[in-house]
Protein backbone atom coordinates (compact mmCIF):
# COMPACT_ATOMS: atom_id res chain seq x y z
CA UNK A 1 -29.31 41.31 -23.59
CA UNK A 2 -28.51 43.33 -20.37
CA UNK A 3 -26.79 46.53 -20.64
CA UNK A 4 -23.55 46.81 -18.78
CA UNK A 5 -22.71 49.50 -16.71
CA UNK A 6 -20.82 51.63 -19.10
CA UNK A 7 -24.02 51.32 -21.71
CA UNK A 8 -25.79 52.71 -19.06
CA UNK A 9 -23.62 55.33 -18.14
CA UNK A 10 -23.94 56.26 -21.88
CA UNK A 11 -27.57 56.38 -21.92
CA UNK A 12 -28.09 58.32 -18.19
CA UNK A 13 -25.18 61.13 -20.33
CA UNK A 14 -27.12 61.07 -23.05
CA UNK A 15 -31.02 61.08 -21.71
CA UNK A 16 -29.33 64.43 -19.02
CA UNK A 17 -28.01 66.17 -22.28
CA UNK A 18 -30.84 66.19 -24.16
CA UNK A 19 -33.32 67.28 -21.26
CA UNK A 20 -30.83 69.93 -21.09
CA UNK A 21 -29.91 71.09 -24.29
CA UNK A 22 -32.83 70.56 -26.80
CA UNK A 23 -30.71 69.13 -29.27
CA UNK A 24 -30.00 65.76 -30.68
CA UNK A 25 -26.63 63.76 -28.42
CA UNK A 26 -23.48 63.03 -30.79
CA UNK A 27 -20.70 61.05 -29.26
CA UNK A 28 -18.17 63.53 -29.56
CA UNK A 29 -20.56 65.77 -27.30
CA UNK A 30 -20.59 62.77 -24.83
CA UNK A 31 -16.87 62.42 -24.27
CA UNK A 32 -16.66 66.18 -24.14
CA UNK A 33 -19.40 66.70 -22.17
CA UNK A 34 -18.79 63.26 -19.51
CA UNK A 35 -15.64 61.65 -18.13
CA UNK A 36 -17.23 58.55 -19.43
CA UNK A 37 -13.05 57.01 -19.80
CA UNK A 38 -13.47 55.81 -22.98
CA UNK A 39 -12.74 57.14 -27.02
CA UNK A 40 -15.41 58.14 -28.97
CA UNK A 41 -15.33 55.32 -31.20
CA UNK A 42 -16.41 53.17 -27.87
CA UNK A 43 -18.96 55.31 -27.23
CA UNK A 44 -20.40 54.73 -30.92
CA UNK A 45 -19.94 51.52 -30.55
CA UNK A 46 -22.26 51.63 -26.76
CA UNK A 47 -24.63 53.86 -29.29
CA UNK A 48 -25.29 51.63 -31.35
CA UNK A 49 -25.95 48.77 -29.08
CA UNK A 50 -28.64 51.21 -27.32
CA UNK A 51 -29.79 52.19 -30.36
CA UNK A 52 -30.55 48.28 -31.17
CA UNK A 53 -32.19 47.68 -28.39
CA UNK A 54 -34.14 50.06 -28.63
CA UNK A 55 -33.11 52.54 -26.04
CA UNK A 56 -32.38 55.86 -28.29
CA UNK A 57 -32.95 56.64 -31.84
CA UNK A 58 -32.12 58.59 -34.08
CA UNK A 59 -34.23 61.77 -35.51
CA UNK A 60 -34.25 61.88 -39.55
CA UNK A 61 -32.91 65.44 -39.28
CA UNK A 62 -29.73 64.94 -36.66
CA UNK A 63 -26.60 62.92 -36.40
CA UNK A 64 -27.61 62.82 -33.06
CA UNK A 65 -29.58 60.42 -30.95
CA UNK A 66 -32.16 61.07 -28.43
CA UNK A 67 -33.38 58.48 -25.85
CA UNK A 68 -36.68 56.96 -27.09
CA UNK A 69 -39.62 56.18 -24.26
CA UNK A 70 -38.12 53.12 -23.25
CA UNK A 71 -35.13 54.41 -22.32
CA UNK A 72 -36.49 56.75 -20.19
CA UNK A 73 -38.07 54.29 -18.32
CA UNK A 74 -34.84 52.71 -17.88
CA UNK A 75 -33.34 55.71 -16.78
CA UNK A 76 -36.00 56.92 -14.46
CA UNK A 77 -36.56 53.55 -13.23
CA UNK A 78 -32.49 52.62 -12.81
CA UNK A 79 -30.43 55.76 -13.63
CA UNK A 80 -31.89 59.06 -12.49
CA UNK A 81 -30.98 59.85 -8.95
CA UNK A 82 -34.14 62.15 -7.34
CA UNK A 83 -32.82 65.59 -6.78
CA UNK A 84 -33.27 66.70 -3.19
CA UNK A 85 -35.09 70.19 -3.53
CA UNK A 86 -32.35 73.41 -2.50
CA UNK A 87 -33.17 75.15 1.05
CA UNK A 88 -34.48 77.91 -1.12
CA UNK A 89 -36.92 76.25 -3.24
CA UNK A 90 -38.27 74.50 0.27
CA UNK A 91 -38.43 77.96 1.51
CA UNK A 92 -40.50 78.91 -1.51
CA UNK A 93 -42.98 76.23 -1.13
CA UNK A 94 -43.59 77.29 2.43
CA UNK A 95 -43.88 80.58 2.19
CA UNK A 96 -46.08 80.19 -1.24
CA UNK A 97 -48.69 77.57 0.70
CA UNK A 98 -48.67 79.21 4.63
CA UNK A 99 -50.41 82.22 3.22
CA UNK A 100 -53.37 80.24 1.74
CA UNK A 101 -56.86 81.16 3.37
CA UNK A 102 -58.84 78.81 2.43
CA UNK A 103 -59.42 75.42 0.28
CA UNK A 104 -60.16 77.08 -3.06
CA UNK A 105 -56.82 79.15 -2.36
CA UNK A 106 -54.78 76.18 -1.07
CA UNK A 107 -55.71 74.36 -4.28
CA UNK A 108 -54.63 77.43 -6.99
CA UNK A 109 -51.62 78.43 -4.92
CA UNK A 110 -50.07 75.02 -5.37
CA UNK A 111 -50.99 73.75 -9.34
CA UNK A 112 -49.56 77.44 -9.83
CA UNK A 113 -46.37 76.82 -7.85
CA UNK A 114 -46.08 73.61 -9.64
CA UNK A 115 -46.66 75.08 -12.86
CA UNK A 116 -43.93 77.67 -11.83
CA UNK A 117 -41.27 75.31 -10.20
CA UNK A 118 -41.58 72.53 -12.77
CA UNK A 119 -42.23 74.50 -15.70
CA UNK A 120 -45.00 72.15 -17.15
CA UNK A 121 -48.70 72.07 -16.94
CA UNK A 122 -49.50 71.36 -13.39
CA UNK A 123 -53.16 69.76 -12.44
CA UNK A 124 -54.33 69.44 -8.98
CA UNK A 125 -57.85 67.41 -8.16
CA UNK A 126 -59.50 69.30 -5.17
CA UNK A 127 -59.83 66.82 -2.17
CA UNK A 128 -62.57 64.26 -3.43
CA UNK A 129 -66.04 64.31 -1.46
CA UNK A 130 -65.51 60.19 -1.72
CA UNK A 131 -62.60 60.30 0.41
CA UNK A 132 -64.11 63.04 3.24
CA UNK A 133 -65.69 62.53 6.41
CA UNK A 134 -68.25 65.06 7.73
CA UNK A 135 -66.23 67.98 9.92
CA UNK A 136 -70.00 69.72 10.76
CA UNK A 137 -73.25 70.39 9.10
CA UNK A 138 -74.68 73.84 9.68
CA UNK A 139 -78.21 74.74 9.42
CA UNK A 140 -78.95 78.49 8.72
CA UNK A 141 -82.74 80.03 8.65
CA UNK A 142 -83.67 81.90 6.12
CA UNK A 143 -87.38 81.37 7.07
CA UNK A 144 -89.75 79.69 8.57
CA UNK A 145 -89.82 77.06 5.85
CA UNK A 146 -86.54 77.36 4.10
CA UNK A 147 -83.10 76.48 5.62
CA UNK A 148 -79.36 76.87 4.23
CA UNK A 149 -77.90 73.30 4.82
CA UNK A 150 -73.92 73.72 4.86
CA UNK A 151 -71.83 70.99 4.70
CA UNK A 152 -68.01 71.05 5.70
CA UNK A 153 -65.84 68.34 5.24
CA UNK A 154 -62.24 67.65 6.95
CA UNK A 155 -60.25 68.32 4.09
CA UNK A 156 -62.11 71.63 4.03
CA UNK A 157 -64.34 71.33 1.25
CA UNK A 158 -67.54 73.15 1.88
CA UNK A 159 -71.09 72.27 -0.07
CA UNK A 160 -73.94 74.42 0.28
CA UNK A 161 -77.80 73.48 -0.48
CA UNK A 162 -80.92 75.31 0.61
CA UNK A 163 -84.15 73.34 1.75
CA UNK A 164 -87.67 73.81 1.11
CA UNK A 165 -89.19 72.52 4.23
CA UNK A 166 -92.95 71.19 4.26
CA UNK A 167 -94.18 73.59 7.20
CA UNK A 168 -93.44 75.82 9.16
CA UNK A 169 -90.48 74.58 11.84
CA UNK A 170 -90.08 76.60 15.23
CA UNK A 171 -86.33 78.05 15.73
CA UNK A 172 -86.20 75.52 18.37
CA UNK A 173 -87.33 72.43 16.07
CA UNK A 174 -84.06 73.80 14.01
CA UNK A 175 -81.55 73.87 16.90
CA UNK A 176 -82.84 70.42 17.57
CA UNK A 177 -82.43 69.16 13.73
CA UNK A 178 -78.69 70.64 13.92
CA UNK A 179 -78.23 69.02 16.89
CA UNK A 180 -79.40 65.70 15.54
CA UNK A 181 -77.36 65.93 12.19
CA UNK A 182 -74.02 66.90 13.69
CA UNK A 183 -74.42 64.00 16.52
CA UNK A 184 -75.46 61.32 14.21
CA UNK A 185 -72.66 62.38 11.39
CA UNK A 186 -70.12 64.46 12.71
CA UNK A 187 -66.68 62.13 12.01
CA UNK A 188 -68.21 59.64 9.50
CA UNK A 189 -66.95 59.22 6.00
CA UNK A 190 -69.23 60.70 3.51
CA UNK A 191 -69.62 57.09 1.83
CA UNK A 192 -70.80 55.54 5.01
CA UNK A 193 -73.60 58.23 5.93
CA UNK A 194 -77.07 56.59 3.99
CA UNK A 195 -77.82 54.10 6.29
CA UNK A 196 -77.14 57.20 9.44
CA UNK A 197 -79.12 59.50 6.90
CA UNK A 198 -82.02 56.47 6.77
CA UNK A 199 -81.56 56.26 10.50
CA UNK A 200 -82.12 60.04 11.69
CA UNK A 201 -85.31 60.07 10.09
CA UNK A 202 -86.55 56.72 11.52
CA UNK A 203 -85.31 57.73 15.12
CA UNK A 204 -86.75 61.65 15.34
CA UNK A 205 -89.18 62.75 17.33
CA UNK A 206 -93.22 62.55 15.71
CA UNK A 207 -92.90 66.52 15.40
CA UNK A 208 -89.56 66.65 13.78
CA UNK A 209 -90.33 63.94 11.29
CA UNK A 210 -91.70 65.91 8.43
CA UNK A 211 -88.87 68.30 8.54
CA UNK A 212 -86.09 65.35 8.87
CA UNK A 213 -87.29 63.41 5.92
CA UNK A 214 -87.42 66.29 4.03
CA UNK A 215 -83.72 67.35 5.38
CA UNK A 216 -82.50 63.86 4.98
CA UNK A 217 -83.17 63.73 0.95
CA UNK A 218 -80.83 66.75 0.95
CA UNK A 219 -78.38 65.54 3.22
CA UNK A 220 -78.08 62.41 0.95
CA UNK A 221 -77.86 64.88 -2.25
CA UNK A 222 -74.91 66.76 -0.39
CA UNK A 223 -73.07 64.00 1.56
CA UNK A 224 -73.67 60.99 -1.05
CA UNK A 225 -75.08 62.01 -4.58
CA UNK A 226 -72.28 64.78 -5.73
CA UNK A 227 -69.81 62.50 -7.14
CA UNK A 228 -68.23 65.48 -9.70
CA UNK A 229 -64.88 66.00 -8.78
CA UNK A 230 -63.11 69.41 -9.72
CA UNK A 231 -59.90 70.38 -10.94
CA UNK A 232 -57.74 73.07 -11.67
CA UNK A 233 -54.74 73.58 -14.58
CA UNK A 234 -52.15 76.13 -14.77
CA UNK A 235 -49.12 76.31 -16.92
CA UNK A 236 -50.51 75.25 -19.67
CA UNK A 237 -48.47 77.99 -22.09
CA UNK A 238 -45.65 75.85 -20.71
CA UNK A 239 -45.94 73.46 -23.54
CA UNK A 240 -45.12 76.01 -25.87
CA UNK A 241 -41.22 76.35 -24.30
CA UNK A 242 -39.61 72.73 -26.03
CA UNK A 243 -38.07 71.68 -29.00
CA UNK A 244 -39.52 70.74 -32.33
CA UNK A 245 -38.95 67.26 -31.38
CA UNK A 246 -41.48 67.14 -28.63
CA UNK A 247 -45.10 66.08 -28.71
CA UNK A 248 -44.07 64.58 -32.35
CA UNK A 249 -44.24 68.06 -33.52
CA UNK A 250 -47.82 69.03 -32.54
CA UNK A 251 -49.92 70.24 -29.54
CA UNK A 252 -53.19 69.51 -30.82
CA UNK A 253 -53.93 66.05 -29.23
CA UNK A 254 -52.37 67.62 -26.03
CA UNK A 255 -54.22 70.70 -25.61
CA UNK A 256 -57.22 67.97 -26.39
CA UNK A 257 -56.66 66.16 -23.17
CA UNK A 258 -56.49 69.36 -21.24
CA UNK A 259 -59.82 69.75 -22.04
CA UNK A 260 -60.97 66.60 -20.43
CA UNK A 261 -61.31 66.52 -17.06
CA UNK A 262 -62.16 62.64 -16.63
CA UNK A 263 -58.99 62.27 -18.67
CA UNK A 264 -57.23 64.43 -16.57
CA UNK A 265 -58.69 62.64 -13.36
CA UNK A 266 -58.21 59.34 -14.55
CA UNK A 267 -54.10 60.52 -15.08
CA UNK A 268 -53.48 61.93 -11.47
CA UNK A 269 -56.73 60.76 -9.20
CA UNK A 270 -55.78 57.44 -9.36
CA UNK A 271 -52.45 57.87 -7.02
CA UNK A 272 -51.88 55.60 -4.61
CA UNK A 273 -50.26 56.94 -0.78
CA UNK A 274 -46.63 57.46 -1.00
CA UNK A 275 -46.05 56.25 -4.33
CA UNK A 276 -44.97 59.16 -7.36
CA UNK A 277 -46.12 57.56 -10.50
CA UNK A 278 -44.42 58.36 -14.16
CA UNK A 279 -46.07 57.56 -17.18
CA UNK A 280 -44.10 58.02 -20.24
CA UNK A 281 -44.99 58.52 -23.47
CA UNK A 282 -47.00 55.31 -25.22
CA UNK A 283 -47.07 53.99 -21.33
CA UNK A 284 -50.33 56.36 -21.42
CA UNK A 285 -53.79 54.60 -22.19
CA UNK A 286 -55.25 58.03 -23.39
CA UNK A 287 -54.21 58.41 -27.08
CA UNK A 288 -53.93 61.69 -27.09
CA UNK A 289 -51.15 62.03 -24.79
CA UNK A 290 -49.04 59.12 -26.14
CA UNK A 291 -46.42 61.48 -26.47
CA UNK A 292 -46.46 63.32 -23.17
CA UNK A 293 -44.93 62.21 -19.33
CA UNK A 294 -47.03 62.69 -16.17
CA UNK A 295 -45.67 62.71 -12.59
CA UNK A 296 -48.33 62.33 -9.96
CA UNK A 297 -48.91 61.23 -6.69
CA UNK A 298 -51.77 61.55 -3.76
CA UNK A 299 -51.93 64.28 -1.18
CA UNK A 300 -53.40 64.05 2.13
CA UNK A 301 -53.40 64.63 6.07
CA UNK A 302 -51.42 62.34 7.64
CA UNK A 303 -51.39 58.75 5.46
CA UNK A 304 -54.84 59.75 4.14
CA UNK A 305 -54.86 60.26 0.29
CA UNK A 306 -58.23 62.77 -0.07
CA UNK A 307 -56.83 64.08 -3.89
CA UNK A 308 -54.31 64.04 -6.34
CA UNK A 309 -51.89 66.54 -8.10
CA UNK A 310 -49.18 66.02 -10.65
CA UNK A 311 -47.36 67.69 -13.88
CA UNK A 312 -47.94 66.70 -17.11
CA UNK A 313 -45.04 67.71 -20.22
CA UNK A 314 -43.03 66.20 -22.70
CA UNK A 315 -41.10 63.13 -22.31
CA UNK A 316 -37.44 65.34 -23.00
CA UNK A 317 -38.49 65.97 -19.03
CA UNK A 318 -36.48 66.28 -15.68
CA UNK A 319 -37.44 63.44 -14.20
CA UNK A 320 -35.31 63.77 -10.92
CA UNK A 321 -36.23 67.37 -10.54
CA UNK A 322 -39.93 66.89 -11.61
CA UNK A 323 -39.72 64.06 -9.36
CA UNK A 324 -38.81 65.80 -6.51
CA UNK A 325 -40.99 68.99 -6.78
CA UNK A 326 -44.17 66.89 -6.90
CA UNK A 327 -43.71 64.69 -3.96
CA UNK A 328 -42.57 67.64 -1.95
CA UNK A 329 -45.50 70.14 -2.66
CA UNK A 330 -47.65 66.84 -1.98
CA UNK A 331 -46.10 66.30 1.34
CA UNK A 332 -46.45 70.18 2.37
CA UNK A 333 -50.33 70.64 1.01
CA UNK A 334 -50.79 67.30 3.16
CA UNK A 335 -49.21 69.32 6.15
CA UNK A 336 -51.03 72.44 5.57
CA UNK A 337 -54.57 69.86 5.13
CA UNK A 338 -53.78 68.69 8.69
CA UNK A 339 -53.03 71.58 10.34
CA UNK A 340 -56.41 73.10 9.57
């Protein structure tokens, strides 16, 4: 059975005053609360229809209702109106990113401002290696038979590796290697490089060869073979602020997840570009989080998606606001990765 409009009215009222209040919705609240036009024997009435369908319920210790997970999915997917974020939080985002001096900084500065603005646990994947192309390679002497291969990538991820060279190499031989490396590489995504790798060492001179197929293992270790991505959390004390009714009553299984970073990547590294995706509640294959919501989306330069970031909290959540405050510290990061 569809829901009419004034059923839905009902339900946005009642899903807005429990994310704001904590406490179970009564009907006599409602018409208080909402010119909704209509007595609050209607309004039982709508309640009851929701409640049969499977949109609220009602909590063994209230007279109350709260919305269950489907109908925040209705709401989020038909109600909820996304918040535009207030010149002043804008301002804030700014001002908290522009002052970030490098990658590692970037990437704490904003799963701390989401924690902060959103008031959940905020989780941020550092750009993935998969998605990078090669910005330069450096190679630094320490000696005659050892060099510091350093690897940056465009989204400003930087890998160090040192390599034990067979022989002796000549500074010369080295400037020439560098050379080499950075022509043959430079601009290429880090997925594409073996076969360039395979080629450098087939192509170089008879006296560089030694020293480029020993340089060439590493440069596949660096470029191809580190697949671990990294992440970082913040806010996770955040949890701790609901209601009894959240999580089902425990953290446990929540706190669990935290702890699992392929969990955690699977949740918010799997955004697509310009899309903000909301799980809620059973809507999550991980078990332990069946009674948690997660906003994510991508981040990126331009229309490239090299990470992705999100908040994670229970489903009594602001979904407009939580909404909004993801998909605009996406789109700033993504400024700030372009700019550098």
């Amino acid at each position: 059975m569809g829901l009419d409009d004034r059923k839905l009215a009902v339900l946005r009222a009642i899903v807005e005053d429990y994310v704001a209040t904590q406490e179970p919705v009564g009907s006599k609240t409602l018409v208080e609360r909402h010119q909704l036009g209509v007595s609050p024997a209607t309004v039982r009435n709508d309640m009851a229809v929701l409640e049969e369908e499977g949109y609220i319920r009602q909590p063994h210790t209230s007279a109350g209702r709260v919305p269950t997970d489907r109908g925040y999915r209705l709401f989020v997917d038909r109600l909820s109106r996304v918040k535009p974020l207030s010149p002043a939080e804008r301002r804030a985002i700014e001002r908290f990113l522009v002052g970030a001096v490098d990658l590692d900084d970037v990437v704490h500065r904003t799963v701390r401002l989401l924690a902060q603005l959103t008031r959940q646990v905020a989780v941020v994947q550092y750009p993935s290696l998969a998605r990078s192309s090669v910005r330069h390679l450096e190679l630094v002497p320490i000696s005659t038979t050892r060099l510091m291969l350093v690897m940056i990538a465009d989204t400003g991820r930087v890998e160090q590796r040192l390599v034990e060279l067979p022989t002796p190499v000549p500074a010369d031989d080295v400037t020439d290697l560098r050379r080499l490396v950075n022509e043959k590489l430079v601009g290429s995504r880090l997925s594409d490089t073996p076969p360039l790798v395979q080629a450098l060492v087939e192509e170089s001179a008879p006296h560089l060869r030694g020293a480029m197929t020993t340089l060439s293992t590493v440069l596949l270790e660096t470029l191809v073979e580190r697949t671990e991505e990294r992440l970082a959390l913040a806010g996770t004390a955040n949890l701790t602020r609901g209601g009894l009714l959240d999580f089902q009553g425990s953290l446990r299984p929540i706190l669990e997840a935290l702890e699992e970073e392929v969990v955690l990547l699977k949740l918010i590294g799997e955004a697509e570009p310009s899309t903000t995706r909301v799980l809620i509640g059973d809507e999550n294959e991980v078990d332990n989080l069946r009674a948690a919501s997660v906003v994510s989306t991508g981040y990126g330069p331009g229309s490239t998606i090299v990470g992705g970031l999100g908040v994670l909290g229970p489903t009594r959540m602001d979904y407009p606001g939580t909404i909004a405050t993801v998909r605009a510290v996406a789109r700033y990061v993504g400024e700030l990765l372009a700019q550098n």
